[in-house]
Protein backbone atom coordinates (compact mmCIF):
# COMPACT_ATOMS: atom_id res chain seq x y z
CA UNK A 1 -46.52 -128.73 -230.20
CA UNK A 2 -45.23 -126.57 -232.43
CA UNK A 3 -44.95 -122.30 -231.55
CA UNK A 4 -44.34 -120.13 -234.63
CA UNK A 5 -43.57 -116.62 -233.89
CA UNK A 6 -46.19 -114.40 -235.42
CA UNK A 7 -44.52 -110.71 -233.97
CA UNK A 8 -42.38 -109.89 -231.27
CA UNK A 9 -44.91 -110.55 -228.77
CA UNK A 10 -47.38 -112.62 -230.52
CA UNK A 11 -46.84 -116.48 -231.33
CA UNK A 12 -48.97 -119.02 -232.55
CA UNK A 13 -49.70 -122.76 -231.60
CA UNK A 14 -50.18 -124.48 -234.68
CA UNK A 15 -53.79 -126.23 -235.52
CA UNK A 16 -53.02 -129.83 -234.79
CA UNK A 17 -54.84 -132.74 -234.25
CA UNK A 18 -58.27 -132.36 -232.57
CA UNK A 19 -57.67 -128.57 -232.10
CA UNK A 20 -60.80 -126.47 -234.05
CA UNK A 21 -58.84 -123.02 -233.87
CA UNK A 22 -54.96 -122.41 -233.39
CA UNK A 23 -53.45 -120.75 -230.02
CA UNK A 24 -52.29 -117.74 -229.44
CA UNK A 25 -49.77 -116.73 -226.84
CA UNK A 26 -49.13 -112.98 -226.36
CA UNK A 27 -45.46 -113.14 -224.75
CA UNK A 28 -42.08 -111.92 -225.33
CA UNK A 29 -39.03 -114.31 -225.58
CA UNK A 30 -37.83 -112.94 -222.27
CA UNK A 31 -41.28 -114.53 -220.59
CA UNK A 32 -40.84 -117.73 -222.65
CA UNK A 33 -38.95 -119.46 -221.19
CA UNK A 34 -40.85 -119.70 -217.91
CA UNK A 35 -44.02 -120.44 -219.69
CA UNK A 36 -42.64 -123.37 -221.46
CA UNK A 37 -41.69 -124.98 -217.66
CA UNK A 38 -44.91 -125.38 -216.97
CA UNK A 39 -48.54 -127.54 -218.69
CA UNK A 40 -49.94 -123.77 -219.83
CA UNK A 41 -49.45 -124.13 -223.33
CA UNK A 42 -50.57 -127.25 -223.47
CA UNK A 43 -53.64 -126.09 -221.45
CA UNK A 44 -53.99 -123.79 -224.14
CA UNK A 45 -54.38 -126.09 -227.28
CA UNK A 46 -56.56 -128.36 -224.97
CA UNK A 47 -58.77 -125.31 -224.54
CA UNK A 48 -58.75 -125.22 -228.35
CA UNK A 49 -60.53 -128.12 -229.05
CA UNK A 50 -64.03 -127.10 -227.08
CA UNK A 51 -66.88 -127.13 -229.39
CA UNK A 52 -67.62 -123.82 -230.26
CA UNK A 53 -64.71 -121.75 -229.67
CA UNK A 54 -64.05 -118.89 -232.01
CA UNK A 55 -60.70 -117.54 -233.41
CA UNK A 56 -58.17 -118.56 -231.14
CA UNK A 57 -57.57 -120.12 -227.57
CA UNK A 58 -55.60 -117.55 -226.20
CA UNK A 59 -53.36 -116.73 -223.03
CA UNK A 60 -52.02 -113.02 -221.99
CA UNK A 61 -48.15 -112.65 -220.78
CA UNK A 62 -48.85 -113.77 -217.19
CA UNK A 63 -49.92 -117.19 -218.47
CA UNK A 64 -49.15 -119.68 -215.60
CA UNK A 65 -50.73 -123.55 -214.67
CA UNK A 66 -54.31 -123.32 -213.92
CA UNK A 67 -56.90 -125.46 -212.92
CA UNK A 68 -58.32 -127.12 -216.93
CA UNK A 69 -57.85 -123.34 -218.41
CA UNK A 70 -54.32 -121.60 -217.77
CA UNK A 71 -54.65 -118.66 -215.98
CA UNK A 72 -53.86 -115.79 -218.30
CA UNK A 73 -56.29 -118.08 -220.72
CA UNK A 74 -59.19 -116.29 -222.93
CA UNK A 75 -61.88 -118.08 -224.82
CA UNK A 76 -65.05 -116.94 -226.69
CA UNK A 77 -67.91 -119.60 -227.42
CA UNK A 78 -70.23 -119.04 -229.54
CA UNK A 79 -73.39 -118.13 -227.48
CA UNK A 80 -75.82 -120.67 -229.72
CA UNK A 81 -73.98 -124.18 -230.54
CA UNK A 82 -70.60 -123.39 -227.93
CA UNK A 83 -70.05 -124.59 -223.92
CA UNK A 84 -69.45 -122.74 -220.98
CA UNK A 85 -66.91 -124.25 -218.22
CA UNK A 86 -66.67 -123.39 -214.56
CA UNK A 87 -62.53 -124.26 -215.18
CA UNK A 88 -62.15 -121.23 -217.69
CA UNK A 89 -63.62 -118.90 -215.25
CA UNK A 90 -61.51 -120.41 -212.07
CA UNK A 91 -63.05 -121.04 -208.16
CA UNK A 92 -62.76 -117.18 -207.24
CA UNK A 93 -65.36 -116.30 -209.67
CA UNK A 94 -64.91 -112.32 -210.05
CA UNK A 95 -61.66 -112.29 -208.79
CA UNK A 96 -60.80 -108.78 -209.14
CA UNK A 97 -59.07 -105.59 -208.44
CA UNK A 98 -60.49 -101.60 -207.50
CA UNK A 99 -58.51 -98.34 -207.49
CA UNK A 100 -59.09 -95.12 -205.88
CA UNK A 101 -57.56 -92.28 -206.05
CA UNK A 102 -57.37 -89.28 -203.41
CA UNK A 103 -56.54 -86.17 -203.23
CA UNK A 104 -53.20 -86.39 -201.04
CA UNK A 105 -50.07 -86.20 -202.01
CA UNK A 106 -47.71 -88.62 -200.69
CA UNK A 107 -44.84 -86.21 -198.99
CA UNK A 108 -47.89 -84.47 -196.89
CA UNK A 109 -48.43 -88.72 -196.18
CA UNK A 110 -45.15 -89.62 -195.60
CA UNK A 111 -45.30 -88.97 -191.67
CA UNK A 112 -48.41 -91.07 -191.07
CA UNK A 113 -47.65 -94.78 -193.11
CA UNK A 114 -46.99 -96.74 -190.11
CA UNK A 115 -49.94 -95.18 -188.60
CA UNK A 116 -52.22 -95.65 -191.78
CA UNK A 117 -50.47 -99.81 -191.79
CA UNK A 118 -51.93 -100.45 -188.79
CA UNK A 119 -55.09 -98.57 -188.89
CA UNK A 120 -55.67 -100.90 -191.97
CA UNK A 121 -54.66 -104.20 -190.90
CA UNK A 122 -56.74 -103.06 -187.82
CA UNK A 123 -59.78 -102.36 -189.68
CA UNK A 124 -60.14 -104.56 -192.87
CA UNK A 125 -60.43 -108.46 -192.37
CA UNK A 126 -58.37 -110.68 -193.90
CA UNK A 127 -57.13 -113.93 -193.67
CA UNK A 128 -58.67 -117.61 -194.33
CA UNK A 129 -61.91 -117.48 -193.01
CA UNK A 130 -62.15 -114.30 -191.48
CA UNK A 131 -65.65 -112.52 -191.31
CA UNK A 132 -66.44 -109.11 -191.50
CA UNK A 133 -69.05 -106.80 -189.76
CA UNK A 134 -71.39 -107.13 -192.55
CA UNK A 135 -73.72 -110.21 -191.58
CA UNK A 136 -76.83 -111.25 -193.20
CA UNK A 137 -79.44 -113.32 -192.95
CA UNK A 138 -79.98 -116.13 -196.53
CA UNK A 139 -82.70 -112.96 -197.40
CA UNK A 140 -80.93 -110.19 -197.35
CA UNK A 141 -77.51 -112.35 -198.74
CA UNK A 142 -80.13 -113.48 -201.92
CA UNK A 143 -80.33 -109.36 -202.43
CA UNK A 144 -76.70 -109.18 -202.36
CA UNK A 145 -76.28 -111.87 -205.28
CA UNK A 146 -79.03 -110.38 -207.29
CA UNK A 147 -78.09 -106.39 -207.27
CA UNK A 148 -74.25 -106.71 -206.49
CA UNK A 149 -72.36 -102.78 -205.68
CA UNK A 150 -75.92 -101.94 -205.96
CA UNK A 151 -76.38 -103.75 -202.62
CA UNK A 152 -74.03 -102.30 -200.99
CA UNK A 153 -74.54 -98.50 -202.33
CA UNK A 154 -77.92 -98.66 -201.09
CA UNK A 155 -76.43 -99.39 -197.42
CA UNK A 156 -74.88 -96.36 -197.31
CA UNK A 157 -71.39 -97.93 -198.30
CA UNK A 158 -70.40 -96.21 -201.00
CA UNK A 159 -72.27 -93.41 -204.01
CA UNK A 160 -74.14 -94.19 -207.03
CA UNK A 161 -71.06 -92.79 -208.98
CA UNK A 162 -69.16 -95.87 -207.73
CA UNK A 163 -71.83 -97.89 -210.05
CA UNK A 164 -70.90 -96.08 -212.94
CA UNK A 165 -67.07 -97.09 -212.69
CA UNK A 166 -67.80 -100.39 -212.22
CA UNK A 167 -67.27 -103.33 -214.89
CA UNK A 168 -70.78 -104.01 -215.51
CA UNK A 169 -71.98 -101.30 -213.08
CA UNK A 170 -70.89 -104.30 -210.43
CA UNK A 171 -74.29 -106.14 -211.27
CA UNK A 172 -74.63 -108.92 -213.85
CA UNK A 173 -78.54 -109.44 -214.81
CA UNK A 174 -78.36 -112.90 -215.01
CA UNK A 175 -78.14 -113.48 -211.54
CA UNK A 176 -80.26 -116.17 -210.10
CA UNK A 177 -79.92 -116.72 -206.42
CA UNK A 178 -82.02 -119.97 -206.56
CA UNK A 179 -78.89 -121.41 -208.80
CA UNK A 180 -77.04 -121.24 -205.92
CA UNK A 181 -76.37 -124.20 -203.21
CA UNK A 182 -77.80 -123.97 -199.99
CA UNK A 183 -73.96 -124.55 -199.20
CA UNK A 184 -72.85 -121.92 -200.94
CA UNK A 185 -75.10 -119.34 -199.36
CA UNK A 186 -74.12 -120.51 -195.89
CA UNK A 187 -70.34 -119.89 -197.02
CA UNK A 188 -71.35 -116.30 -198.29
CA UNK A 189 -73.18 -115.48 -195.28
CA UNK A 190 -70.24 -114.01 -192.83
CA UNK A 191 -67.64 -113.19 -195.65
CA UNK A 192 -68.77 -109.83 -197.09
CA UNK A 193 -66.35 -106.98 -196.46
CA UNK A 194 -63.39 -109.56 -196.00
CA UNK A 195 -59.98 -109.45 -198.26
CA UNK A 196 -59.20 -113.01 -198.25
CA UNK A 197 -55.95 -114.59 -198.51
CA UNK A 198 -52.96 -115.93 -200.37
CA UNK A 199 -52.36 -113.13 -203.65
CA UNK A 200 -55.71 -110.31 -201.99
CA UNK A 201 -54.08 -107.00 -200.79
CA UNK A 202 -55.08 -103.44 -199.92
CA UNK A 203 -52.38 -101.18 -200.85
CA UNK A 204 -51.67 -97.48 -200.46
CA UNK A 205 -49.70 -96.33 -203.22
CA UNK A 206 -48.08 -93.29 -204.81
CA UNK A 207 -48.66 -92.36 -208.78
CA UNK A 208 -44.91 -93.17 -209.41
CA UNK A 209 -44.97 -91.92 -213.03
CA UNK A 210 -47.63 -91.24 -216.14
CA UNK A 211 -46.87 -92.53 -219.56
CA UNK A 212 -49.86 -90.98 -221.51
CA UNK A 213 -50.97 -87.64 -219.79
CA UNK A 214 -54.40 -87.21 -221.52
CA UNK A 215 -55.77 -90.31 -220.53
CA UNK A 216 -54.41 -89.83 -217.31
CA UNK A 217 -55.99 -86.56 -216.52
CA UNK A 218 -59.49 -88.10 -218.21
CA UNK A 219 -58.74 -90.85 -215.14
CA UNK A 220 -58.16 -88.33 -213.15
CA UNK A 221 -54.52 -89.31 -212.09
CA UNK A 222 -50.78 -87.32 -211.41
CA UNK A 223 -47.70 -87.93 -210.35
CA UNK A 224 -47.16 -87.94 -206.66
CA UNK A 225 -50.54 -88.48 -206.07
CA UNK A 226 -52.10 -91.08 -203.16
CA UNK A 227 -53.95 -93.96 -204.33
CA UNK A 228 -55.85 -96.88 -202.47
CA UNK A 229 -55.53 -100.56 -204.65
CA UNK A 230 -57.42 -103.55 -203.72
CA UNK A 231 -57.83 -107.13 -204.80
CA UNK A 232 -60.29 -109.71 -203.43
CA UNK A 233 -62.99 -111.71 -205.12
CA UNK A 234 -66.20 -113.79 -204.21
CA UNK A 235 -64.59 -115.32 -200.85
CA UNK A 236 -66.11 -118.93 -200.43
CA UNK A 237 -69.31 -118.15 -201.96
CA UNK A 238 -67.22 -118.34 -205.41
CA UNK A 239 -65.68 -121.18 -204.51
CA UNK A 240 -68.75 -123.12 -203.67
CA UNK A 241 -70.41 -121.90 -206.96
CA UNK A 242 -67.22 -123.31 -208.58
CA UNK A 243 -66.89 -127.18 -207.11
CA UNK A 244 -70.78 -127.15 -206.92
CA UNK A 245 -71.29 -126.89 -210.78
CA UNK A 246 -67.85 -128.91 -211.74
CA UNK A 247 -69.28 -131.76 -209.98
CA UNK A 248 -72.64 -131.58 -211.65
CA UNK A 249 -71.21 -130.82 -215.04
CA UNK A 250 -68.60 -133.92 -214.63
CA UNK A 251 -71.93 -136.23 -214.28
CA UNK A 252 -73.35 -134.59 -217.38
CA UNK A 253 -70.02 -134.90 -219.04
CA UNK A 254 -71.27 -137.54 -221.32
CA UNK A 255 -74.18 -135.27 -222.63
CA UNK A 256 -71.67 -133.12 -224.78
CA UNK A 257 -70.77 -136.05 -227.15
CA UNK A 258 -67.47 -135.44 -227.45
CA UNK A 259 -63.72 -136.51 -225.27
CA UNK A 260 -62.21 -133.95 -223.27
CA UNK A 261 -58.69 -134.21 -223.40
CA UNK A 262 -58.32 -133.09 -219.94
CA UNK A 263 -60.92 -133.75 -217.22
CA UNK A 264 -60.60 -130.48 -215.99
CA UNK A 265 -62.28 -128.75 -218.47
CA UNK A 266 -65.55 -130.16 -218.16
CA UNK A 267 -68.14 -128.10 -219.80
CA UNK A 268 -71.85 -127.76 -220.85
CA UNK A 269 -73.43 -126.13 -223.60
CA UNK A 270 -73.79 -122.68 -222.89
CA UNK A 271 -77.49 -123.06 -223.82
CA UNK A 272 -78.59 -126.19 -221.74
CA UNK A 273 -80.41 -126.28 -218.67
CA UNK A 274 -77.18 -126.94 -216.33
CA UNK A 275 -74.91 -124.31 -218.68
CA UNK A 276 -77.81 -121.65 -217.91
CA UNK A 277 -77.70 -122.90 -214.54
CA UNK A 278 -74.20 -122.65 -213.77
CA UNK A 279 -74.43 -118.77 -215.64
CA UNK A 280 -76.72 -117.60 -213.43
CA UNK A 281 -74.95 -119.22 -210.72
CA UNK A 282 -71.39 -117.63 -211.59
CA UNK A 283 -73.41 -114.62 -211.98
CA UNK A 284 -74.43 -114.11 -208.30
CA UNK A 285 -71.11 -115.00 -207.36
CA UNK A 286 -69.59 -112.40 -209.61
CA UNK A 287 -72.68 -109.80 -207.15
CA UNK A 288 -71.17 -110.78 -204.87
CA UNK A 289 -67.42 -109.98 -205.52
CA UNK A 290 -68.30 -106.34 -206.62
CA UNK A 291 -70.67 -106.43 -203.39
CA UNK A 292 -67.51 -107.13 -201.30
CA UNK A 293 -65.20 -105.07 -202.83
CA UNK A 294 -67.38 -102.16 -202.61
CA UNK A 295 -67.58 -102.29 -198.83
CA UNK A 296 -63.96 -102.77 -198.62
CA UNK A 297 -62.83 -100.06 -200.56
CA UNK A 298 -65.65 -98.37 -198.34
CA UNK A 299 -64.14 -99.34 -195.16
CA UNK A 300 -60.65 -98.26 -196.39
CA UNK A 301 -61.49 -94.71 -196.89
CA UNK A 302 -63.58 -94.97 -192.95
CA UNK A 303 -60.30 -95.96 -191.91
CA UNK A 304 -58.25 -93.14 -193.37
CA UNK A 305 -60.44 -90.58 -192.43
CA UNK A 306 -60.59 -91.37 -188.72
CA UNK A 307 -56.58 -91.70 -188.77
CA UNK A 308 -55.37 -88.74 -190.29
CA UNK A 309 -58.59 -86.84 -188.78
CA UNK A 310 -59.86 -85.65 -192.23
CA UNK A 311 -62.95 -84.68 -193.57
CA UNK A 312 -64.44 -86.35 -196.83
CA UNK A 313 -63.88 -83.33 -199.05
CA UNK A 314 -59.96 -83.05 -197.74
CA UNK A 315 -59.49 -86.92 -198.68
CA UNK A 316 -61.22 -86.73 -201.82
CA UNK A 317 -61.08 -90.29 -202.50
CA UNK A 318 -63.14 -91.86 -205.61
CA UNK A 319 -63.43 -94.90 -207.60
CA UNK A 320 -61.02 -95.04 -210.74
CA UNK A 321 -62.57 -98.21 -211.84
CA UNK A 322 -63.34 -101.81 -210.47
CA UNK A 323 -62.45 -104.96 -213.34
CA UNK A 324 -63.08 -108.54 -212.78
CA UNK A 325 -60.67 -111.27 -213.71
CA UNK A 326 -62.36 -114.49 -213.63
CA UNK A 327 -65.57 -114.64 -215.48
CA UNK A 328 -67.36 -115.73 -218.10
CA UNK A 329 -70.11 -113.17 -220.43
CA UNK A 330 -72.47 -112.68 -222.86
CA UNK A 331 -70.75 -110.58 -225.56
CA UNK A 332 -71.33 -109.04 -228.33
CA UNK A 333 -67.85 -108.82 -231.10
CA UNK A 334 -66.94 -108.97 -234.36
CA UNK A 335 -65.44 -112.34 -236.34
CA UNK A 336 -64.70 -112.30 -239.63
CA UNK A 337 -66.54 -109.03 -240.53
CA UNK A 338 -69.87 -110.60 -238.58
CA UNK A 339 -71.72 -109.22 -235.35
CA UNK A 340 -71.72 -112.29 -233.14
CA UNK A 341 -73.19 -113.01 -229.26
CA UNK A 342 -69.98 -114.83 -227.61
CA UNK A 343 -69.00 -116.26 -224.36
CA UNK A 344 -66.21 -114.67 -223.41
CA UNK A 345 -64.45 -116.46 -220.67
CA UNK A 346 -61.31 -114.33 -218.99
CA UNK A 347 -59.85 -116.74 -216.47
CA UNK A 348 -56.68 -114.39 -215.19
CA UNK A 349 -57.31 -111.70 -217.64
CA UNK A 350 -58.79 -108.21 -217.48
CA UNK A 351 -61.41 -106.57 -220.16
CA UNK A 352 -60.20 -104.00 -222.19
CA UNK A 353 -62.90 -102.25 -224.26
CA UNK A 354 -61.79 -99.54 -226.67
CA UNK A 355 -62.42 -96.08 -226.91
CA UNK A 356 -66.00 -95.45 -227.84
CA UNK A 357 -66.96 -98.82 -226.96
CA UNK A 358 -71.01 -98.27 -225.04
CA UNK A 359 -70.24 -100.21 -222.34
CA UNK A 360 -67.13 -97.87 -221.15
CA UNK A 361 -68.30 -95.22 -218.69
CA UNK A 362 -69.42 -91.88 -220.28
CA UNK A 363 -66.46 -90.15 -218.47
CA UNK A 364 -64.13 -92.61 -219.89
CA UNK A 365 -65.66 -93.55 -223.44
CA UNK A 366 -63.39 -91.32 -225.34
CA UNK A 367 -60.27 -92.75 -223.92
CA UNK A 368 -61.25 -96.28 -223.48
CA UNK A 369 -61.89 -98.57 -220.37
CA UNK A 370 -59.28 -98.37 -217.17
CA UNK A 371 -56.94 -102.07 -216.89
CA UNK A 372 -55.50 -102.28 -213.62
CA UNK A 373 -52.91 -104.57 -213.77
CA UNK A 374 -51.57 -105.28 -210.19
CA UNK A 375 -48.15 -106.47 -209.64
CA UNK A 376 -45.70 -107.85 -206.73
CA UNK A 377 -46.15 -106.74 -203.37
CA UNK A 378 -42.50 -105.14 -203.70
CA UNK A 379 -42.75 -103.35 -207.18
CA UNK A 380 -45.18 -101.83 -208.61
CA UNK A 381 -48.42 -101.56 -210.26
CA UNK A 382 -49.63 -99.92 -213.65
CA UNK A 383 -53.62 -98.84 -215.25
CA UNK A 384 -53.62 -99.07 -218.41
CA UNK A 385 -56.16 -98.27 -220.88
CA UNK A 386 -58.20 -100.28 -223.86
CA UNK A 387 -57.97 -100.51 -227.21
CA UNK A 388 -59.43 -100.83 -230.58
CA UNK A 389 -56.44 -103.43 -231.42
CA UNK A 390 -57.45 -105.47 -228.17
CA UNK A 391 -61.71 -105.68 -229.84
CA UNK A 392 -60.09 -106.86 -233.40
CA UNK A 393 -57.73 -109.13 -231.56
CA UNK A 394 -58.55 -110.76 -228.23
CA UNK A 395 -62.18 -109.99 -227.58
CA UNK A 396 -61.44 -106.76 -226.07
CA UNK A 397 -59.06 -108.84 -223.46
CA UNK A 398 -55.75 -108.08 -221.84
CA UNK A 399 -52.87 -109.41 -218.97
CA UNK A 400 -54.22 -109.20 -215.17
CA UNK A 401 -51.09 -109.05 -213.55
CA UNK A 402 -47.92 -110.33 -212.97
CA UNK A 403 -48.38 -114.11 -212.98
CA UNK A 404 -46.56 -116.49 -210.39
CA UNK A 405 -43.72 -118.07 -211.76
CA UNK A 406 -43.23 -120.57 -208.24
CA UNK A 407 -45.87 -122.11 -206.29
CA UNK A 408 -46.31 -121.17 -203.02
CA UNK A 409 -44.13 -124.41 -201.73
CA UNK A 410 -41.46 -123.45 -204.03
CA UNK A 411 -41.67 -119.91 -202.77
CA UNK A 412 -41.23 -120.89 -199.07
CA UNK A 413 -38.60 -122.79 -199.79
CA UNK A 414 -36.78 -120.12 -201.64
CA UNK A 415 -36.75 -117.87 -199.30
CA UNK A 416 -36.04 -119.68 -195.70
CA UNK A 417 -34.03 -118.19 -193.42
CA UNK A 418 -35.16 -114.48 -194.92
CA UNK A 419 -36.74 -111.61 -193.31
CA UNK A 420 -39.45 -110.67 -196.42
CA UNK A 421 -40.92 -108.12 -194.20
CA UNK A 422 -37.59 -106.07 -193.62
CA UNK A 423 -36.51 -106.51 -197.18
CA UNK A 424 -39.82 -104.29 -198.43
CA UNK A 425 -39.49 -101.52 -195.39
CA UNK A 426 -35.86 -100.85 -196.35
CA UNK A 427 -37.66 -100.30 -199.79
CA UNK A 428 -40.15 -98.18 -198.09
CA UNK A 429 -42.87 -100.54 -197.89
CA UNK A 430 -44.72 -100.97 -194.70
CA UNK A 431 -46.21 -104.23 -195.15
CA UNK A 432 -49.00 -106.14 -192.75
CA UNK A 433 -50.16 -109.63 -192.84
CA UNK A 434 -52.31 -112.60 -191.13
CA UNK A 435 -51.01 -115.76 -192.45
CA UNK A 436 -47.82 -117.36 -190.88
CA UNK A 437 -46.48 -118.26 -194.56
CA UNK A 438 -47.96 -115.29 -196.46
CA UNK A 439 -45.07 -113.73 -197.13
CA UNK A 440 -43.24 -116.39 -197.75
CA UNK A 441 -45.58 -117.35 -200.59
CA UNK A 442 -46.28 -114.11 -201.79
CA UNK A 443 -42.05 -112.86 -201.85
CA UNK A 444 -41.96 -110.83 -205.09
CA UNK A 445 -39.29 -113.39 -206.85
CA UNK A 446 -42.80 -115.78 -207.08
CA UNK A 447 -43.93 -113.43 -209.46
CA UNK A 448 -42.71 -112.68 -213.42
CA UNK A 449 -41.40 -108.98 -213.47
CA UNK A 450 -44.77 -107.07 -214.31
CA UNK A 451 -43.25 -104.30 -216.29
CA UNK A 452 -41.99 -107.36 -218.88
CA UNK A 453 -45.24 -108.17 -218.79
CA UNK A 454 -46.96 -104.85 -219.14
CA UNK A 455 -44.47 -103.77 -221.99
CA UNK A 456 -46.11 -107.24 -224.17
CA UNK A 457 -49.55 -106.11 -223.98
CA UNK A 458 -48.11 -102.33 -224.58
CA UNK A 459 -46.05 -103.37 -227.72
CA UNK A 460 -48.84 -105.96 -229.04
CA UNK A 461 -51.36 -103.08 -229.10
CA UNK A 462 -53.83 -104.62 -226.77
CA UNK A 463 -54.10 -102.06 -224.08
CA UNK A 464 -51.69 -99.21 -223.60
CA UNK A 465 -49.65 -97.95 -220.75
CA UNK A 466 -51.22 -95.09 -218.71
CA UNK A 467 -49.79 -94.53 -215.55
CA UNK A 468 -47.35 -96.62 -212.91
CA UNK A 469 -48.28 -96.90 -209.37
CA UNK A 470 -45.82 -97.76 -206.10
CA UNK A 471 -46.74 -99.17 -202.69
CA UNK A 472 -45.91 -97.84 -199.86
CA UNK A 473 -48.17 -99.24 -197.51
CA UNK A 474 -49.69 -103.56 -197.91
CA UNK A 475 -51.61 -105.41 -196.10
CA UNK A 476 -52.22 -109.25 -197.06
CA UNK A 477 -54.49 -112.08 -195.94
């Protein structure tokens, strides 16, 4: 395989053998080397030689191992002769992160963190398999798949306004909930308004410092300033959707004509009866992530305002933005000079529409769409911002986050003997968690350093920085 450097943070996989397009690897030579220890770039030319695929395969800074697509890995089909394939959207379909912002300040905070920590941990379920006071019966859960936020709004759990800074408005059309397993449903039925586990959090943060003031005051962002940062996707329901459709596609694998060079990446054509299937399918799982993270950012502000004995007005907290991670969508972009409808899969990347761009929020279309790019549990955090570079370049696509660098196993092992949770308080970080080897697999060291990997994306044009956010307060599954 042969990498030629293209820029400083842009470098190419050459076309070779059965590869339709070339890769592209948006990286810096500091990240390299832990890219090259792993299969990712070689799960990046695979990805190259799907029928259909436009421009480049392509893979942000956080690029690590995935499961047939690296995660990091973006890929645009075309929507009339390309494929669709559950493994370049991943199992937690809509994986996905939400930011809020208040209007605290965190030295009138300060006082009340270890109170706020537990309130939190308290109130917000997390963990494998936990359930959450939402229940519903296969009716009212076929609702939730079909009108996503929209669901949940209507329940009282949040305002219309939420909608509008949404990715999508937190509803895809295409949902059908009679593509969905009976097994699926079942696993969706006790999950909504539930973190998860493994890499979810709710955080508490402080605005540690702004890099571009005017798009930070159109976000409506400052330094000092209290935020509320979560991450959780379509709990089992996505998983389901995910093995359900892999399964059915790897009997059908035959029907595509062609041989997959990993089995993995089993696929159909985006405009078969199992590739609209599985679309609608991934759709109502996607509902269902912005359905859960809506009443979880919703319980997060109940919980604040009952612990520091506020009123609404005196919190003032309100949705920044909500972006998905893993998912695959009908859009529309520009190759070659020509208006084309695309597939877009992001599998571990983030959508960064430019300024001006009609499907970023009226109150943020002159700046462009909010990234949130979540880090380490023990750093920090940054939003970014879209950009016309990132619609010429990567389908209007960008990093997600930091990227692990060790598996969990590796991660345990690196740190036995260590006391993770007195490490982050004695950097001011209260942190709360469920799992007896959470920490252990979520230390920070498991992670690349996100400001390397924020400063690619920055210097490659694809989304610029914005603002930098700290935790102070964590809780994990």
């Amino acid at each position: 395989m042969r990498l030629i450097e293209k820029s400083p943070y842009c470098y190419e996989i050459a076309q070779e053998g059965n590869m339709r397009v070339p890769g592209r690897i948006y990286t810096s030579k500091a990240l390299m080397p832990g890219m090259e220890a792993d299969q990712s770039l070689k799960q990046v030319a695979n990805v190259a030689t799907l029928p259909g695929i436009v421009k480049a395969s392509m893979a942000m800074p956080d690029i690590h191992w995935g499961y047939g697509f690296s995660i990091g890995g973006v890929a645009a089909f075309d929507w009339q002769d390309g494929v669709i394939s559950p493994g370049g959207v991943g199992y937690d379909i809509n994986c996905g992160v939400r930011l809020a912002a208040t209007s605290l300040d965190m030295d009138s905070l300060q006082p009340y963190l270890d109170k706020i920590a537990d309130a939190l941990y308290q109130g917000i379920p997390c963990g494998v398999g936990s359930t959450g006071f939402v229940k519903l019966n296969q009716k009212e859960a076929k609702r939730v798949l079909e009108q996503g936020s929209r669901w949940a709004v209507s329940q009282g759990m949040g305002a219309d306004s939420d909608l509008e800074h949404t990715e999508e408005n937190g509803c895809m059309g295409a949902a059908d909930s009679e593509a969905v397993s009976e097994r699926a449903l079942q696993r969706g039925l006790k999950q909504l308004g539930t973190l998860g586990s493994g890499n979810h959090f709710l955080e508490v943060g402080v605005v540690d410092e702004v890099f571009d003031l005017a798009i930070a005051d159109v976000y409506g962002l400052s330094e000092g300033q209290v935020t509320v940062f979560l991450h959780s996707g379509s709990r089992g329901l996505g998983y389901q959707v995910c093995d359900d459709y892999l399964a059915r596609m790897t009997k059908k694998s035959k029907d595509l004509g062609i041989e997959l060079p990993d089995r993995q990446l089993v696929c159909s054509w985006i405009n078969s009866k199992l590739g609209k299937e599985y679309y609608s399918a991934m759709a109502c799982a996607a509902n269902y992530a912005w359905a859960n993270r809506q009443i979880l950012m919703h319980q997060a502000e109940e919980v604040l305002l009952k612990t520091l004995g506020m009123c609404p007005r005196d919190l003032g907290m309100r949705l920044i933005y909500d972006v998905c991670h893993n998912i695959a969508k009908k859009e529309t972009h520009v190759v070659d000079g020509v208006s084309r409808a695309l597939c877009v899969h992001r599998k571990g990347a983030t959508r960064a529409f430019a300024p001006g761009h009609p499907d970023v929020c009226s109150a943020y279309r002159k700046v462009g769409q909010p990234v949130l790019v979540p880090g380490d549990m023990g750093t920090c955090s940054y939003v970014l911002a879209g950009t016309e570079k990132a619609m010429e370049e990567t389908f209007g696509s960008t990093c997600h986050g930091a990227g692990r660098v060790m598996s969990r196993t590796q991660a345990k092992k690196a740190v036995k003997g260590r006391s993770i949770h007195r490490e982050l308080l004695d950097k001011g970080i209260r942190v709360k968690w469920t799992g007896r080897t959470t920490l252990a697999e979520e230390v920070p060291e498991a992670y690349k350093n996100v400001s390397e990997v924020v400063e690619v994306v920055h210097g490659a044009g694809i989304s610029r920085k914005v603002a930098r956010l700290r935790p102070v307060v964590v809780v994990k599954g």
